[in-house]
C-alpha atoms as a PDB file:
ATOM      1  CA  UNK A   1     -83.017 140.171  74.282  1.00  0.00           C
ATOM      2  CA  UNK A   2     -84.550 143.614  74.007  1.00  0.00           C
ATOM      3  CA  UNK A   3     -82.579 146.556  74.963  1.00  0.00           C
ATOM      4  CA  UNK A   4     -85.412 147.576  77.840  1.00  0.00           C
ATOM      5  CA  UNK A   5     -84.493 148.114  81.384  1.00  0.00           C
ATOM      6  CA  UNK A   6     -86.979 145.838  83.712  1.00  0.00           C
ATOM      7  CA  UNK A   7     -88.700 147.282  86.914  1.00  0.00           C
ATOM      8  CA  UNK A   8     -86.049 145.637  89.402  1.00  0.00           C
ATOM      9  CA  UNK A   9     -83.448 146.727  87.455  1.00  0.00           C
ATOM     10  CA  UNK A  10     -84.631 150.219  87.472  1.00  0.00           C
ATOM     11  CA  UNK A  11     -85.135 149.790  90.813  1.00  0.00           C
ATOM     12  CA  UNK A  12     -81.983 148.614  92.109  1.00  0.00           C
ATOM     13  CA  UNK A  13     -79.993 151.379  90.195  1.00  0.00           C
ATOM     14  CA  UNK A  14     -81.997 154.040  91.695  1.00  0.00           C
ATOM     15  CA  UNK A  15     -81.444 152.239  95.028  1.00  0.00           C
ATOM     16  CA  UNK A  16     -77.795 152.394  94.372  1.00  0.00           C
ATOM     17  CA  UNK A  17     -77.766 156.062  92.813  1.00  0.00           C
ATOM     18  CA  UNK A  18     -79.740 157.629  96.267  1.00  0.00           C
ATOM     19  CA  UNK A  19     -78.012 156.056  98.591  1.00  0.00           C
ATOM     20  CA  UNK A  20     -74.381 156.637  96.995  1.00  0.00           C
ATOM     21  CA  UNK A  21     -73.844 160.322  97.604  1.00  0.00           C
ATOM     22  CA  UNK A  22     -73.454 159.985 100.985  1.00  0.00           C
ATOM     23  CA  UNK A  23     -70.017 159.809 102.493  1.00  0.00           C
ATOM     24  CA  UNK A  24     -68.336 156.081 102.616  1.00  0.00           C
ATOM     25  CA  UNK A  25     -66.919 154.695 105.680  1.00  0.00           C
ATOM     26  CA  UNK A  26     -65.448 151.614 105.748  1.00  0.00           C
ATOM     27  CA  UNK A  27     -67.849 147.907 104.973  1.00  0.00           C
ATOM     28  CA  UNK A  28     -66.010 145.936 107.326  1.00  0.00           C
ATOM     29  CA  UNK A  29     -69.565 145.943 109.664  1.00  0.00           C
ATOM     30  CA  UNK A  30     -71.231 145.454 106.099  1.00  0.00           C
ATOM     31  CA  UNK A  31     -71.701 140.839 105.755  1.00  0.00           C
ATOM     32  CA  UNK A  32     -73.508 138.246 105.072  1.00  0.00           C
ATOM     33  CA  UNK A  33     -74.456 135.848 107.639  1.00  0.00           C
ATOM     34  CA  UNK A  34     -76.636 132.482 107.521  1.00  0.00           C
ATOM     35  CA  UNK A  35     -79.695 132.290 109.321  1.00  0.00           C
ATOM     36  CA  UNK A  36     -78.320 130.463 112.134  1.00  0.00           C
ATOM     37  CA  UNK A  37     -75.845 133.218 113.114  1.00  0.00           C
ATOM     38  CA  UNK A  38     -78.387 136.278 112.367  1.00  0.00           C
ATOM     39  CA  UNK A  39     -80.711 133.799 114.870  1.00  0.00           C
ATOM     40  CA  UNK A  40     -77.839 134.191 117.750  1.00  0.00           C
ATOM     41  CA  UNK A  41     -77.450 137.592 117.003  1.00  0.00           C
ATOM     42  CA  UNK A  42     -81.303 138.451 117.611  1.00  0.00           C
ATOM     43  CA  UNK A  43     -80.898 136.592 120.783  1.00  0.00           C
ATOM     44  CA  UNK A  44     -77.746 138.030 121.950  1.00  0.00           C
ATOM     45  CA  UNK A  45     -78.630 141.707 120.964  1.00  0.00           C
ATOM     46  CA  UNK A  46     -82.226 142.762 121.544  1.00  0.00           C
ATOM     47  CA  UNK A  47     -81.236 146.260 119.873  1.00  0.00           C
ATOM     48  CA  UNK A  48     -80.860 145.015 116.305  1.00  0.00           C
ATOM     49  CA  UNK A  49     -83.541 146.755 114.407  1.00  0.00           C
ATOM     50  CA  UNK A  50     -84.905 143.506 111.232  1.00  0.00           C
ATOM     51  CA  UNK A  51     -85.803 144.916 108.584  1.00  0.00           C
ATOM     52  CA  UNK A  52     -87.878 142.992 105.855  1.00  0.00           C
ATOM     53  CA  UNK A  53     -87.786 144.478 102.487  1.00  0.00           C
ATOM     54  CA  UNK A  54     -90.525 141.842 100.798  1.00  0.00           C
ATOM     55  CA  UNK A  55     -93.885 142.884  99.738  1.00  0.00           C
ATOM     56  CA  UNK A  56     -96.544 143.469 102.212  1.00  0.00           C
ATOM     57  CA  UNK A  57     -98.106 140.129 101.150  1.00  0.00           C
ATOM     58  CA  UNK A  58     -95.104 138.376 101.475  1.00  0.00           C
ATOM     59  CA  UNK A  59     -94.427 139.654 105.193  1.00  0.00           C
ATOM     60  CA  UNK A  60     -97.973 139.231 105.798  1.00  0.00           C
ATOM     61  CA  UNK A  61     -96.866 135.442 104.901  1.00  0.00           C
ATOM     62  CA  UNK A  62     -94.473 135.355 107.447  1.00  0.00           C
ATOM     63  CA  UNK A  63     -91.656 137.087 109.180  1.00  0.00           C
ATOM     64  CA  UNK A  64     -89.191 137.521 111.583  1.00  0.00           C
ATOM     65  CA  UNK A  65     -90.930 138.860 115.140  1.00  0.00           C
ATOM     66  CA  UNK A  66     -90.122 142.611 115.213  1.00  0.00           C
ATOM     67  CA  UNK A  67     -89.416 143.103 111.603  1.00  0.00           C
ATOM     68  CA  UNK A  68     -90.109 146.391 110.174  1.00  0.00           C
ATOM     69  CA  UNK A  69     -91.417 145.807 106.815  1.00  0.00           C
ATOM     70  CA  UNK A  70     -89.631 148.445 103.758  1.00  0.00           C
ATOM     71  CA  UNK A  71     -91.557 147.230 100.720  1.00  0.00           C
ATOM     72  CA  UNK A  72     -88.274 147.131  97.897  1.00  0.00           C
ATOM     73  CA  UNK A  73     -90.511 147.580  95.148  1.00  0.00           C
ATOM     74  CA  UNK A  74     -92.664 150.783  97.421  1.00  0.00           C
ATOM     75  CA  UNK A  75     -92.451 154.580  95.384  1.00  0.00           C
ATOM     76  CA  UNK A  76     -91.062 155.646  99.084  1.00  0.00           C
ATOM     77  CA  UNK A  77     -88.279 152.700  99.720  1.00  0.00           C
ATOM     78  CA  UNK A  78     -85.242 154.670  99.230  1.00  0.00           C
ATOM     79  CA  UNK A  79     -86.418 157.898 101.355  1.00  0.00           C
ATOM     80  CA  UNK A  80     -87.006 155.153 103.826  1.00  0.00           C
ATOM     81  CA  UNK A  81     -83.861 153.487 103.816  1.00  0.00           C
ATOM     82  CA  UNK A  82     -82.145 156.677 103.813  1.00  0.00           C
ATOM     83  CA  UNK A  83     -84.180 157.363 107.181  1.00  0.00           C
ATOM     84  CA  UNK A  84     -82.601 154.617 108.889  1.00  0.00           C
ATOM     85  CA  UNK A  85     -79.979 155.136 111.297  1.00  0.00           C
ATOM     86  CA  UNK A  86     -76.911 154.297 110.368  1.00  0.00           C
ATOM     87  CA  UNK A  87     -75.394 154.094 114.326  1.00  0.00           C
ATOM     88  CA  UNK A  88     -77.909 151.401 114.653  1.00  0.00           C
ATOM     89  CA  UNK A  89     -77.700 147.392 113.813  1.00  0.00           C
ATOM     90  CA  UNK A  90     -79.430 145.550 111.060  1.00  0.00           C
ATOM     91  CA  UNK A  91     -80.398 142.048 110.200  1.00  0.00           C
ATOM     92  CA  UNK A  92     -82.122 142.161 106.711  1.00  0.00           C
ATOM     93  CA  UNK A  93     -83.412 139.701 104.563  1.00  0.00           C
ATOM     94  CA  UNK A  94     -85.715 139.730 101.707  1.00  0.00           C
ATOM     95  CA  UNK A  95     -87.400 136.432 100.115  1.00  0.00           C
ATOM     96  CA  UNK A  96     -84.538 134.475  98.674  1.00  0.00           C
ATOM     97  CA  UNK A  97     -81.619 137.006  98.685  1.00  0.00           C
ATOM     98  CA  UNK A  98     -81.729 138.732  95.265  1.00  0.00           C
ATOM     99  CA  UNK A  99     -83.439 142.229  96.661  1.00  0.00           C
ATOM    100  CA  UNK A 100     -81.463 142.207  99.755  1.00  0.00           C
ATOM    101  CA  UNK A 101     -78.159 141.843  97.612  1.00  0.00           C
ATOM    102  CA  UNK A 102     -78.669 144.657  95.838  1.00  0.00           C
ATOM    103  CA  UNK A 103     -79.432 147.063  98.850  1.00  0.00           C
ATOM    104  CA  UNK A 104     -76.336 145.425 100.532  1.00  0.00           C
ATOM    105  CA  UNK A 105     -74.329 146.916  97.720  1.00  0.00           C
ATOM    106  CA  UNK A 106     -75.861 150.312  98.229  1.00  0.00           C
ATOM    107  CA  UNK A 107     -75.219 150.144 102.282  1.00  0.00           C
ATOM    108  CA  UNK A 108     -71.623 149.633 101.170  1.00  0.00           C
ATOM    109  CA  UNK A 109     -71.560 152.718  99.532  1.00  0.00           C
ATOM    110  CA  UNK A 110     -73.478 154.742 102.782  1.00  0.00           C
ATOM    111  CA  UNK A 111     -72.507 155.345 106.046  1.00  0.00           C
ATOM    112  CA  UNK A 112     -74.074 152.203 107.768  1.00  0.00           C
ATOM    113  CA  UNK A 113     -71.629 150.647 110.278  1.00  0.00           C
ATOM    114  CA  UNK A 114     -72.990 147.091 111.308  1.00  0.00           C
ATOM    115  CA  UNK A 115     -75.628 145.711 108.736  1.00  0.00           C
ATOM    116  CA  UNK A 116     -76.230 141.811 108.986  1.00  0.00           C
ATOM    117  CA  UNK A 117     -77.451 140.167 105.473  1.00  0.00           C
ATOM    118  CA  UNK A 118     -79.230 137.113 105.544  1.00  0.00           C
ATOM    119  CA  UNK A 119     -78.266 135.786 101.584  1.00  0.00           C
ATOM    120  CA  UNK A 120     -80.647 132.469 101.766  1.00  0.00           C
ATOM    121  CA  UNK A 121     -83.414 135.365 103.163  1.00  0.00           C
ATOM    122  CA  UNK A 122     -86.492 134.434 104.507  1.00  0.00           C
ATOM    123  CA  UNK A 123     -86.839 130.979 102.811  1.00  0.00           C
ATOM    124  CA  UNK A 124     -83.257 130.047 104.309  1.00  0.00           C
ATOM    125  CA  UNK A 125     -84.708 130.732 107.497  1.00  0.00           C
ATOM    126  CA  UNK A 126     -87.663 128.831 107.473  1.00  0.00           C
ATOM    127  CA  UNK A 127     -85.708 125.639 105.916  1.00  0.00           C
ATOM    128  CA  UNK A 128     -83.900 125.882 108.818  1.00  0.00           C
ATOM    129  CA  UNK A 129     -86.843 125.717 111.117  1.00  0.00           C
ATOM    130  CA  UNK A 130     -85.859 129.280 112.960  1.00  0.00           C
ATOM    131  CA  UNK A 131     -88.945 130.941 114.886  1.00  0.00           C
ATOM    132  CA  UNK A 132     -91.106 133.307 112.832  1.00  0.00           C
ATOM    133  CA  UNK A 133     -94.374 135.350 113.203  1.00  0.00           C
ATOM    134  CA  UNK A 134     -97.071 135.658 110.711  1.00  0.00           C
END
């Protein structure tokens, strides 16, 4: 194993490092959810605000209807993230959990109050035959 830093890794420690000077408040809002429940949630709460953090191909794939789509791996991610209201309510999800685990960490460290993670992310959801857009 070289001693080399990979792109993702770089990635999800500047993630961490931009978002974590803001004040902490308490993760209790901060969880993980399956897709079933984030499903209900959608339905029960037309205010929460999806946000998709795969690559424009994969959202172009498929995605949940009214995602906003925050490319993890975009130059501008984390000034985009950090433009996100944290009063507001989140479902987010990324491919198979990996990307959105590492921003979940960062939310815990930033003032977000009520962020929904989906862990199985976007394949979860479509193994579970939930309704998508493409």
């Amino acid at each position: 194993m070289s001693g080399t830093i990979s792109r993702r890794q770089l990635l999800a420690a500047a993630t961490l490092m931009i978002l974590a000077p803001r004040p902490a408040l308490a993760s209790g809002g901060l969880r993980d959810v399956s897709p079933q429940d984030a499903f209900e949630a959608l339905q029960d709460n037309s205010a929460i605000l999806v946000l998709d953090i795969r690559t424009p191909r994969e959202f172009a794939s498929g995605h949940l209807e009214g995602a906003i789509n925050i490319d993890y791996y975009a130059k501008d991610f984390a000034a985009r993230i950090r433009a996100l209201d944290p009063e507001r309510s989140y479902v987010m999800y990324c491919q198979a959990g990996g990307r959105s685990h590492a921003l979940m960490r960062a939310f815990s460290q930033a003032p977000f109050r009520d962020v929904m993670h989906i862990p199985a992310g976007f394949s979860g959801w479509r193994r579970q035959g939930l309704p998508f857009v493409t």
